[in-house]
N, C-alpha and C. Protein backbone atom coordinates (compact mmCIF):
# COMPACT_ATOMS: atom_id res chain seq x y z
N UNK A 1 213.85 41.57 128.71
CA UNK A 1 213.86 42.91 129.23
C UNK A 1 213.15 43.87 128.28
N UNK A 2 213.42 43.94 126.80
CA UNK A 2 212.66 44.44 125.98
C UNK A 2 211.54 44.69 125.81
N UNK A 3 210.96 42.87 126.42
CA UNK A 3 209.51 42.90 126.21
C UNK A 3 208.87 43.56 127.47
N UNK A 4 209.43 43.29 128.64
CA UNK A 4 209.13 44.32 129.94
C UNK A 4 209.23 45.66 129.64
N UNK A 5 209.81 46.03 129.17
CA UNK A 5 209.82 47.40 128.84
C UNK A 5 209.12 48.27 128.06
N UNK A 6 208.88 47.62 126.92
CA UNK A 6 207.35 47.86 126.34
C UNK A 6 206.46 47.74 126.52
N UNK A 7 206.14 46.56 127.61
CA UNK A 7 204.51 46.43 128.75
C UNK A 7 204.67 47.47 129.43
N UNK A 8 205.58 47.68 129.80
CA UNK A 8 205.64 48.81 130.62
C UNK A 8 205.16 50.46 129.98
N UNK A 9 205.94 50.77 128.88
CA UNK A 9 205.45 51.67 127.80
C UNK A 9 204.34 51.61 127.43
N UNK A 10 203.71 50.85 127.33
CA UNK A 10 202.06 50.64 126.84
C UNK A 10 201.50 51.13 128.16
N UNK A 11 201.70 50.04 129.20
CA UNK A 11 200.77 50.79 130.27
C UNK A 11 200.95 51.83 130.63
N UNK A 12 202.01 52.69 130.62
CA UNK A 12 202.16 54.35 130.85
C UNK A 12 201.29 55.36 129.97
N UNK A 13 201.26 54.66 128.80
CA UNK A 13 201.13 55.58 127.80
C UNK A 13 199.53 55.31 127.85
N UNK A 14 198.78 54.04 128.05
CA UNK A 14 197.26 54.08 128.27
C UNK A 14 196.88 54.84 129.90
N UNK A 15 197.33 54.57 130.69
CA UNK A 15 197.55 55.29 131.88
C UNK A 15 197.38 56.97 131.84
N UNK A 16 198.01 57.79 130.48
CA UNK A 16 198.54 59.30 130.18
C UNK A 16 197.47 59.52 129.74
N UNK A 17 196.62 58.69 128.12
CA UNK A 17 195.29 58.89 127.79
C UNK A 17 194.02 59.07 128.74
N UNK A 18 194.35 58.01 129.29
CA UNK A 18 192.75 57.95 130.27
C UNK A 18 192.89 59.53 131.41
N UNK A 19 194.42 59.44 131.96
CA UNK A 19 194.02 60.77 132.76
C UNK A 19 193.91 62.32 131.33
N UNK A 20 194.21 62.26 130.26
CA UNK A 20 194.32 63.48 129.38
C UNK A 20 192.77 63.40 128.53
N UNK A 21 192.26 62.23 127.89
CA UNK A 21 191.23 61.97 127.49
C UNK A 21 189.78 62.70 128.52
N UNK A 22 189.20 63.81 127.22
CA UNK A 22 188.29 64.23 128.08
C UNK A 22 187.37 62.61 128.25
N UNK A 23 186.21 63.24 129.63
CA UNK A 23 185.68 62.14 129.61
C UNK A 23 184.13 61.97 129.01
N UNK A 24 183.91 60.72 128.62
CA UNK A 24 182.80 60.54 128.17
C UNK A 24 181.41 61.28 128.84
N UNK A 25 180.48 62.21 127.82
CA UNK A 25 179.31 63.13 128.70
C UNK A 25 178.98 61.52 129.29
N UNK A 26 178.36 62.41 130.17
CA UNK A 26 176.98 61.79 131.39
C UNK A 26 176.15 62.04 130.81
N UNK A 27 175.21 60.86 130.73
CA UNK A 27 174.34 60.30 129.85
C UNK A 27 173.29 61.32 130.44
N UNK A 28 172.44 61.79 129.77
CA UNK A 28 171.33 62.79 130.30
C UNK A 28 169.92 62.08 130.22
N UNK A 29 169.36 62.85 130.84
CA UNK A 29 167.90 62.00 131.31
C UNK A 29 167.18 62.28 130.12
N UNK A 30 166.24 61.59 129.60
CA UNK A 30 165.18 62.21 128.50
C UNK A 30 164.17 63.04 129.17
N UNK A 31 164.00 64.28 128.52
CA UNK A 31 162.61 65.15 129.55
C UNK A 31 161.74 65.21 128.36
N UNK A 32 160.71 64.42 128.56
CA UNK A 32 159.55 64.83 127.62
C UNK A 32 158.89 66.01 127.52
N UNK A 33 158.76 67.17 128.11
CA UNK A 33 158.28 68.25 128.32
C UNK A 33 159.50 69.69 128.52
N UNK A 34 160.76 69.36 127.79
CA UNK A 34 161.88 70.28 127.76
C UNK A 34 162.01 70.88 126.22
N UNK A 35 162.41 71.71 125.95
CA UNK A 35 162.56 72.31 124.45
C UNK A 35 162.65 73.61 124.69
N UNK A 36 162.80 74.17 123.42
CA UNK A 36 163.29 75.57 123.14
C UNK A 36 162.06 76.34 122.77
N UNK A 37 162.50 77.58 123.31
CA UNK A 37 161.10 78.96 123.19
C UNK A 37 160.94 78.99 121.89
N UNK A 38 160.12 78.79 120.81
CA UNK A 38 159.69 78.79 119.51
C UNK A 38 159.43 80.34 118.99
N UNK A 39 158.51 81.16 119.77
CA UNK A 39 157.94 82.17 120.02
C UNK A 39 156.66 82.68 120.75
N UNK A 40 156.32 83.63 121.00
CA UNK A 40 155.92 84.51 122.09
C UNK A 40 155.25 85.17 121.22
N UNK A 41 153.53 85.41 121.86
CA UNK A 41 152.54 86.21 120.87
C UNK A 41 151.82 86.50 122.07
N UNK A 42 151.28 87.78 122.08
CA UNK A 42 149.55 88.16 122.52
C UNK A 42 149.21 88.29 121.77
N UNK A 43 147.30 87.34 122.00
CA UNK A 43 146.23 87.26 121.53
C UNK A 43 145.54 88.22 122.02
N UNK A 44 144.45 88.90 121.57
CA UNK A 44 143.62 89.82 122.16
C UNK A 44 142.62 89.83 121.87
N UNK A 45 142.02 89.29 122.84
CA UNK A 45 140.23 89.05 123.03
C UNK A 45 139.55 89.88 122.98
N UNK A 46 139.01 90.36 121.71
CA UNK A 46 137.93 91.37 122.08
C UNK A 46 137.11 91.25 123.07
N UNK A 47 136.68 92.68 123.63
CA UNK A 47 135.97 92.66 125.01
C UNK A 47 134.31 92.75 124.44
N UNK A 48 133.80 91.86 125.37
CA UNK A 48 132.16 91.45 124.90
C UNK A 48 131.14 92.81 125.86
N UNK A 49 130.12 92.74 124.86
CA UNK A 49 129.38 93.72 125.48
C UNK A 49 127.82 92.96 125.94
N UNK A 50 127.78 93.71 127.14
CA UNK A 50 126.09 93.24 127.52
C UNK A 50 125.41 93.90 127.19
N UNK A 51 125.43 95.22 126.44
CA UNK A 51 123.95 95.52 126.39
C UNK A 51 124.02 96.76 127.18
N UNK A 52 125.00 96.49 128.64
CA UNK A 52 124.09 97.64 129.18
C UNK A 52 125.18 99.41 128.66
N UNK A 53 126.18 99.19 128.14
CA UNK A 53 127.03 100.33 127.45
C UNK A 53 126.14 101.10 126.61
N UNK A 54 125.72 100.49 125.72
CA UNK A 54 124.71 100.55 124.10
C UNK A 54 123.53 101.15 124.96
N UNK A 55 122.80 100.62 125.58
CA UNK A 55 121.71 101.66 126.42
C UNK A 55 122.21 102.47 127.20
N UNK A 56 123.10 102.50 127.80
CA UNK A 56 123.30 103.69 129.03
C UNK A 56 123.67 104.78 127.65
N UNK A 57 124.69 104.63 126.80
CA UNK A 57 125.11 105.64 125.71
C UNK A 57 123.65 106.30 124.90
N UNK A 58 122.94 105.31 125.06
CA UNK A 58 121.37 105.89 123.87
C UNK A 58 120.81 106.62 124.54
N UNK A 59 120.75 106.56 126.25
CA UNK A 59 119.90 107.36 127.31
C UNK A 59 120.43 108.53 126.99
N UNK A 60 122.25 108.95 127.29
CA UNK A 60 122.62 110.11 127.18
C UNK A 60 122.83 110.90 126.21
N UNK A 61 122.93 110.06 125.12
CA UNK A 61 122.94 110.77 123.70
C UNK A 61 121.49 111.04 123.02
N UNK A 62 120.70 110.74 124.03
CA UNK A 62 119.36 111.14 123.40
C UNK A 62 119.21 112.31 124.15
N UNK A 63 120.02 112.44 124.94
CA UNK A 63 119.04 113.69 126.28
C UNK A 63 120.18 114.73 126.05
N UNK A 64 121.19 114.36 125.36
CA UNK A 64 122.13 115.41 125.30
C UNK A 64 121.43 115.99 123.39
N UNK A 65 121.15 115.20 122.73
CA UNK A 65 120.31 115.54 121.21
C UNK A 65 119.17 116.19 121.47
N UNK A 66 118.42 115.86 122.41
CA UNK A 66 117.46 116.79 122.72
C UNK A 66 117.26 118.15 123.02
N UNK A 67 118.54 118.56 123.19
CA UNK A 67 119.20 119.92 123.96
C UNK A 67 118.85 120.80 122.47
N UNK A 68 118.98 119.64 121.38
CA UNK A 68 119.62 121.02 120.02
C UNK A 68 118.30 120.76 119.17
N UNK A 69 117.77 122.24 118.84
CA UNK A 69 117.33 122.83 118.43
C UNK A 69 115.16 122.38 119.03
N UNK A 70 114.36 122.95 117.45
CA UNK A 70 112.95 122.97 118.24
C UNK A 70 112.35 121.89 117.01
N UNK A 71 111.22 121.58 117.51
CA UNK A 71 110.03 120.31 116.66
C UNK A 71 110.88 119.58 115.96
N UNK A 72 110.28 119.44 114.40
CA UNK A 72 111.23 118.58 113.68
C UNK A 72 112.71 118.05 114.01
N UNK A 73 113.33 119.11 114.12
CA UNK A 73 114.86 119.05 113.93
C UNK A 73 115.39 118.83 115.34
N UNK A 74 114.52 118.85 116.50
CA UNK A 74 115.04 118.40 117.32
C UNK A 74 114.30 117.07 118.14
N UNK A 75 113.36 116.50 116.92
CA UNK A 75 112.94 114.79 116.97
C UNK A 75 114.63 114.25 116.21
N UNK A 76 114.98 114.88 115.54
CA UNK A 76 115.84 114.57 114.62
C UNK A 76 116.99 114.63 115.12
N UNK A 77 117.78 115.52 116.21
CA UNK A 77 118.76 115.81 116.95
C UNK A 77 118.81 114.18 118.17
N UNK A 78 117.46 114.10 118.49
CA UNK A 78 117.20 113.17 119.78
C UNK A 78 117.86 111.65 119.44
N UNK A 79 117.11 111.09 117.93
CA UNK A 79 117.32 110.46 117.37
C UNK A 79 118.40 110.04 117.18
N UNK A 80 119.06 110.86 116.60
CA UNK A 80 120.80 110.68 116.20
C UNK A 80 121.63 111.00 117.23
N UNK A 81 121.59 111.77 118.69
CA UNK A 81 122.04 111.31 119.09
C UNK A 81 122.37 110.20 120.13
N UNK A 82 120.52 109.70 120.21
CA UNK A 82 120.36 108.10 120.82
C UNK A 82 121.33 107.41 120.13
N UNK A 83 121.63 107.15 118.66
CA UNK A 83 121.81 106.59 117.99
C UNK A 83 123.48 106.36 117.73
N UNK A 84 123.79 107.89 118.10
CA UNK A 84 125.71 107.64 118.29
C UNK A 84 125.83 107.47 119.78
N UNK A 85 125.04 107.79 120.79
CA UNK A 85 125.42 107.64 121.96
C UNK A 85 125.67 106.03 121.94
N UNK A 86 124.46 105.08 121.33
CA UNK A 86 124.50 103.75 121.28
C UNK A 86 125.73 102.84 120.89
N UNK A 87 126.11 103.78 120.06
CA UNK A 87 127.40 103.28 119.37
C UNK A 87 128.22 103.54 120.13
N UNK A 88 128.66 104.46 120.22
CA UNK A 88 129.70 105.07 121.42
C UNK A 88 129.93 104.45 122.99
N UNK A 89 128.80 104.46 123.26
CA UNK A 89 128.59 103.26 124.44
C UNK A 89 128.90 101.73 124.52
N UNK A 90 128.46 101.25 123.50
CA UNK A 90 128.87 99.52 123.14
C UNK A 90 130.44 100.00 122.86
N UNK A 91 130.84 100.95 122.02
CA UNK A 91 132.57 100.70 121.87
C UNK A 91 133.27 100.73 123.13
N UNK A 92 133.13 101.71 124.18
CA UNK A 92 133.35 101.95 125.48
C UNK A 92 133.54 100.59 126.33
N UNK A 93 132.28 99.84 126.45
CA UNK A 93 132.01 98.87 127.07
C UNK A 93 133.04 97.76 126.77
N UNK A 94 133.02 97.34 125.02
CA UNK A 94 133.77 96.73 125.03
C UNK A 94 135.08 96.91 125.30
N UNK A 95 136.10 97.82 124.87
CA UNK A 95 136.96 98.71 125.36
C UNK A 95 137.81 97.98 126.70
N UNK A 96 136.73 98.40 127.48
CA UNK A 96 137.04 98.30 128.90
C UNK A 96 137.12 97.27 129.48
N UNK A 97 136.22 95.76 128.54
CA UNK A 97 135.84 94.41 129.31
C UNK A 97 136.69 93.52 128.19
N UNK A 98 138.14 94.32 127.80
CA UNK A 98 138.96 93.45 126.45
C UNK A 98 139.66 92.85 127.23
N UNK A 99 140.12 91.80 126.83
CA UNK A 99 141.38 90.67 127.67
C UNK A 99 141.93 90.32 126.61
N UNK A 100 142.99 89.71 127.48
CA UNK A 100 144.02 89.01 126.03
C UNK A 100 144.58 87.90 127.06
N UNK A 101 145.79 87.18 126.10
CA UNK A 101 146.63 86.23 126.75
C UNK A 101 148.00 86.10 125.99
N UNK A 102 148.61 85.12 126.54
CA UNK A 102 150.23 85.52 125.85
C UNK A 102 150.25 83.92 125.77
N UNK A 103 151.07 83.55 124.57
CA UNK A 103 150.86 82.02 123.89
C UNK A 103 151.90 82.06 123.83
N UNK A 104 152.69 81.00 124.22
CA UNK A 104 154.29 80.32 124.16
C UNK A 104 154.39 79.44 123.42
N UNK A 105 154.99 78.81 122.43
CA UNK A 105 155.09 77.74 121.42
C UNK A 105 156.20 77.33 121.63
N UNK A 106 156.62 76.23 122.28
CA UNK A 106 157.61 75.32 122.78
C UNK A 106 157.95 74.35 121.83
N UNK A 107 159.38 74.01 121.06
CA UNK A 107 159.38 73.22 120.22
C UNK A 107 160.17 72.31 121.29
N UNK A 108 158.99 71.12 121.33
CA UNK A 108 160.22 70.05 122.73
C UNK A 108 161.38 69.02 121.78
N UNK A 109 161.79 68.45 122.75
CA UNK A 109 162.95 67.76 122.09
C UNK A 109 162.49 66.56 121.06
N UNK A 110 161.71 66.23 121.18
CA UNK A 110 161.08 65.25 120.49
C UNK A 110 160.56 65.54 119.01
N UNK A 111 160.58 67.27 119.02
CA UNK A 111 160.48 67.81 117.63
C UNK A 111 159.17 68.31 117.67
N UNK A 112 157.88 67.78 118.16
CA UNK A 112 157.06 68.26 118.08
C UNK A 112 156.58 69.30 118.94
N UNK A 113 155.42 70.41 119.02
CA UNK A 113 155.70 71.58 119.44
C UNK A 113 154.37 71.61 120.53
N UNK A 114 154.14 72.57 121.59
CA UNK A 114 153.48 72.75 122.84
C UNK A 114 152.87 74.25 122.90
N UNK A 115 151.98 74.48 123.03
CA UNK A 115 151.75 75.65 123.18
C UNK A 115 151.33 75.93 124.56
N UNK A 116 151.79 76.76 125.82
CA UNK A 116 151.06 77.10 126.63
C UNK A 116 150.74 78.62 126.59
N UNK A 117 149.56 79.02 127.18
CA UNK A 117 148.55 79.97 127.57
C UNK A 117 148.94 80.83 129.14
N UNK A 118 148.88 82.08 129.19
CA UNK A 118 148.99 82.55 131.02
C UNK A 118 148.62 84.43 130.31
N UNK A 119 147.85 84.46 131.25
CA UNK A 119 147.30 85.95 131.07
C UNK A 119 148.40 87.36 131.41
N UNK A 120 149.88 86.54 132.22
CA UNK A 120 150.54 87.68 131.96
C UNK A 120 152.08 87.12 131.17
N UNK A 121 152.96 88.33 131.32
CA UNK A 121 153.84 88.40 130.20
C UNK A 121 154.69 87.33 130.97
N UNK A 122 155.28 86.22 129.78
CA UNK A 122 156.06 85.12 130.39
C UNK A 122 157.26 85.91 130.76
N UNK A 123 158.28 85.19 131.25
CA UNK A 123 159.45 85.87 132.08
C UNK A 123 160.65 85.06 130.95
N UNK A 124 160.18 84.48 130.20
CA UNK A 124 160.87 83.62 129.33
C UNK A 124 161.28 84.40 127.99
N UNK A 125 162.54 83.90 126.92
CA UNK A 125 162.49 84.99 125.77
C UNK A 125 162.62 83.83 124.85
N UNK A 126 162.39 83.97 123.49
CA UNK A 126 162.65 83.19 122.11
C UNK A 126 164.13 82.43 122.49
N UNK A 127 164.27 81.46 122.35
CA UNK A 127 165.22 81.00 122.25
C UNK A 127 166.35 80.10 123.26
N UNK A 128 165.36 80.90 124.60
CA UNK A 128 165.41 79.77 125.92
C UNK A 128 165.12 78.42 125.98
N UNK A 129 165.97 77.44 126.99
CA UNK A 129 165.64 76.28 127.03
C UNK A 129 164.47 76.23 128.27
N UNK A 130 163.26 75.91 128.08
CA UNK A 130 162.74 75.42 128.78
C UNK A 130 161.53 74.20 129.20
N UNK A 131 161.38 74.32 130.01
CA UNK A 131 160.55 72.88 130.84
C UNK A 131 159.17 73.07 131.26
N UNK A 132 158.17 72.53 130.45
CA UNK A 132 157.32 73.19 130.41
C UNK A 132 156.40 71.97 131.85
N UNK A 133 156.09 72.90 132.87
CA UNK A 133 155.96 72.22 134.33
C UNK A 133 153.95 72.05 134.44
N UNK A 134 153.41 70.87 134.58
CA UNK A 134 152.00 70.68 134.91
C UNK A 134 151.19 71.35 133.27
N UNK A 135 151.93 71.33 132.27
CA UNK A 135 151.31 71.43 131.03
C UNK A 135 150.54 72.77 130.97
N UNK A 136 151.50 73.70 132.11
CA UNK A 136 150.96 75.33 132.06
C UNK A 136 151.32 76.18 132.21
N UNK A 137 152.94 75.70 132.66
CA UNK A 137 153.81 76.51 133.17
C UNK A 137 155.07 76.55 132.99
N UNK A 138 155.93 77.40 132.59
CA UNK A 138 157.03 77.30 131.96
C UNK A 138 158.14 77.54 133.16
N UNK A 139 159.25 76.74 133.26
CA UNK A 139 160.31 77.04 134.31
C UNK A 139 161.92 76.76 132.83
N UNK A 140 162.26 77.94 133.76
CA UNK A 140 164.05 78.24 132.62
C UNK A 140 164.73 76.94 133.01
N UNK A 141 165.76 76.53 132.47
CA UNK A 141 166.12 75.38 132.30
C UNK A 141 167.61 76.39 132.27
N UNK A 142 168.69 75.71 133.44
CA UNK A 142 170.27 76.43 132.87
C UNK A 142 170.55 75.46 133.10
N UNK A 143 171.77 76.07 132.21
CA UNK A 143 173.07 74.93 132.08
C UNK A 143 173.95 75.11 132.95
C-alpha cells in the first residue's frame, strides 16, 4: 500500500509541474534579413549644375552692371557684374536641383549589418525590430 501510494504521489506531483511549469518557447524561425534599427542618417547630394544657371546669371548681371556708371567704369561695372551674376546663378541652380536620401543601417541577427537607401523619411526609429523586405524595404516587426 505504501508503495501505491507513493506512485501515486509522484504521479500527482509530476502531473502539478507539467500543468504549473511555464512552457518551453516555440522554437522561432531564423530570418536572415531581421535585426535592429542601428541608425538613421540623410545624405545630401549636392545639386549639379548644367551650365545653364551660370549663363542665364552672367546675362543678367551683366545688363544689370551695365546700368552703373559711364566708359571705363562702366566696362568695369558690366564685367563684375557678369561675373557675380555667374556665380550667383550656378549657386541658385544648384540649390534647386539638390537631392538627398535617408540611409538605414540594420544590424541583422547574424551580427552583421545592412544598409538600405529610400528618398523619403523611413517610418521606422533607432532601435526597432525590423525586416528588411526585397533588400529595399523596411517592414516593423511586433511582438
Amino acid at each position: 500500500m505504501n508503495r501505491t501510494l507513493s506512485h501515486t504521489a509522484a504521479a500527482c506531483a509530476a502531473a502539478v509541474l507539467m500543468i504549473l511549469a511555464p512552457a518551453a518557447p516555440a522554437e522561432t524561425k531564423s530570418c536572415a534579413t531581421c535585426g535592429v534599427v542601428e541608425s538613421i542618417r540623410y545624405v545630401d547630394e549636392g545639386g549639379k549644375a548644367t551650365g545653364l544657371g551660370m549663363l542665364g546669371g552672367a546675362v543678367v548681371g551683366g545688363v544689370i552692371g551695365h546700368q552703373i556708371g559711364s566708359g571705363t567704369g562702366n566696362t568695369v561695372a558690366t564685367v563684375a557684374g557678369a561675373a557675380g551674376g555667374a556665380y550667383a546663378g550656378n549657386k541658385i541652380e544648384k540649390n534647386r536641383n539638390k537631392k538627398g536620401h535617408y540611409e538605414v543601417t540594420v544590424k541583422l541577427d547574424s551580427g552583421k549589418t545592412q544598409t538600405v537607401s529610400s528618398g523619403d523619411a523611413p517610418t521606422v526609429k533607432e532601435g526597432e525590430r525590423v525586416k528588411i523586405v526585397d533588400g529595399n524595404r523596411l517592414a516593423l516587426i511586433t511582438r
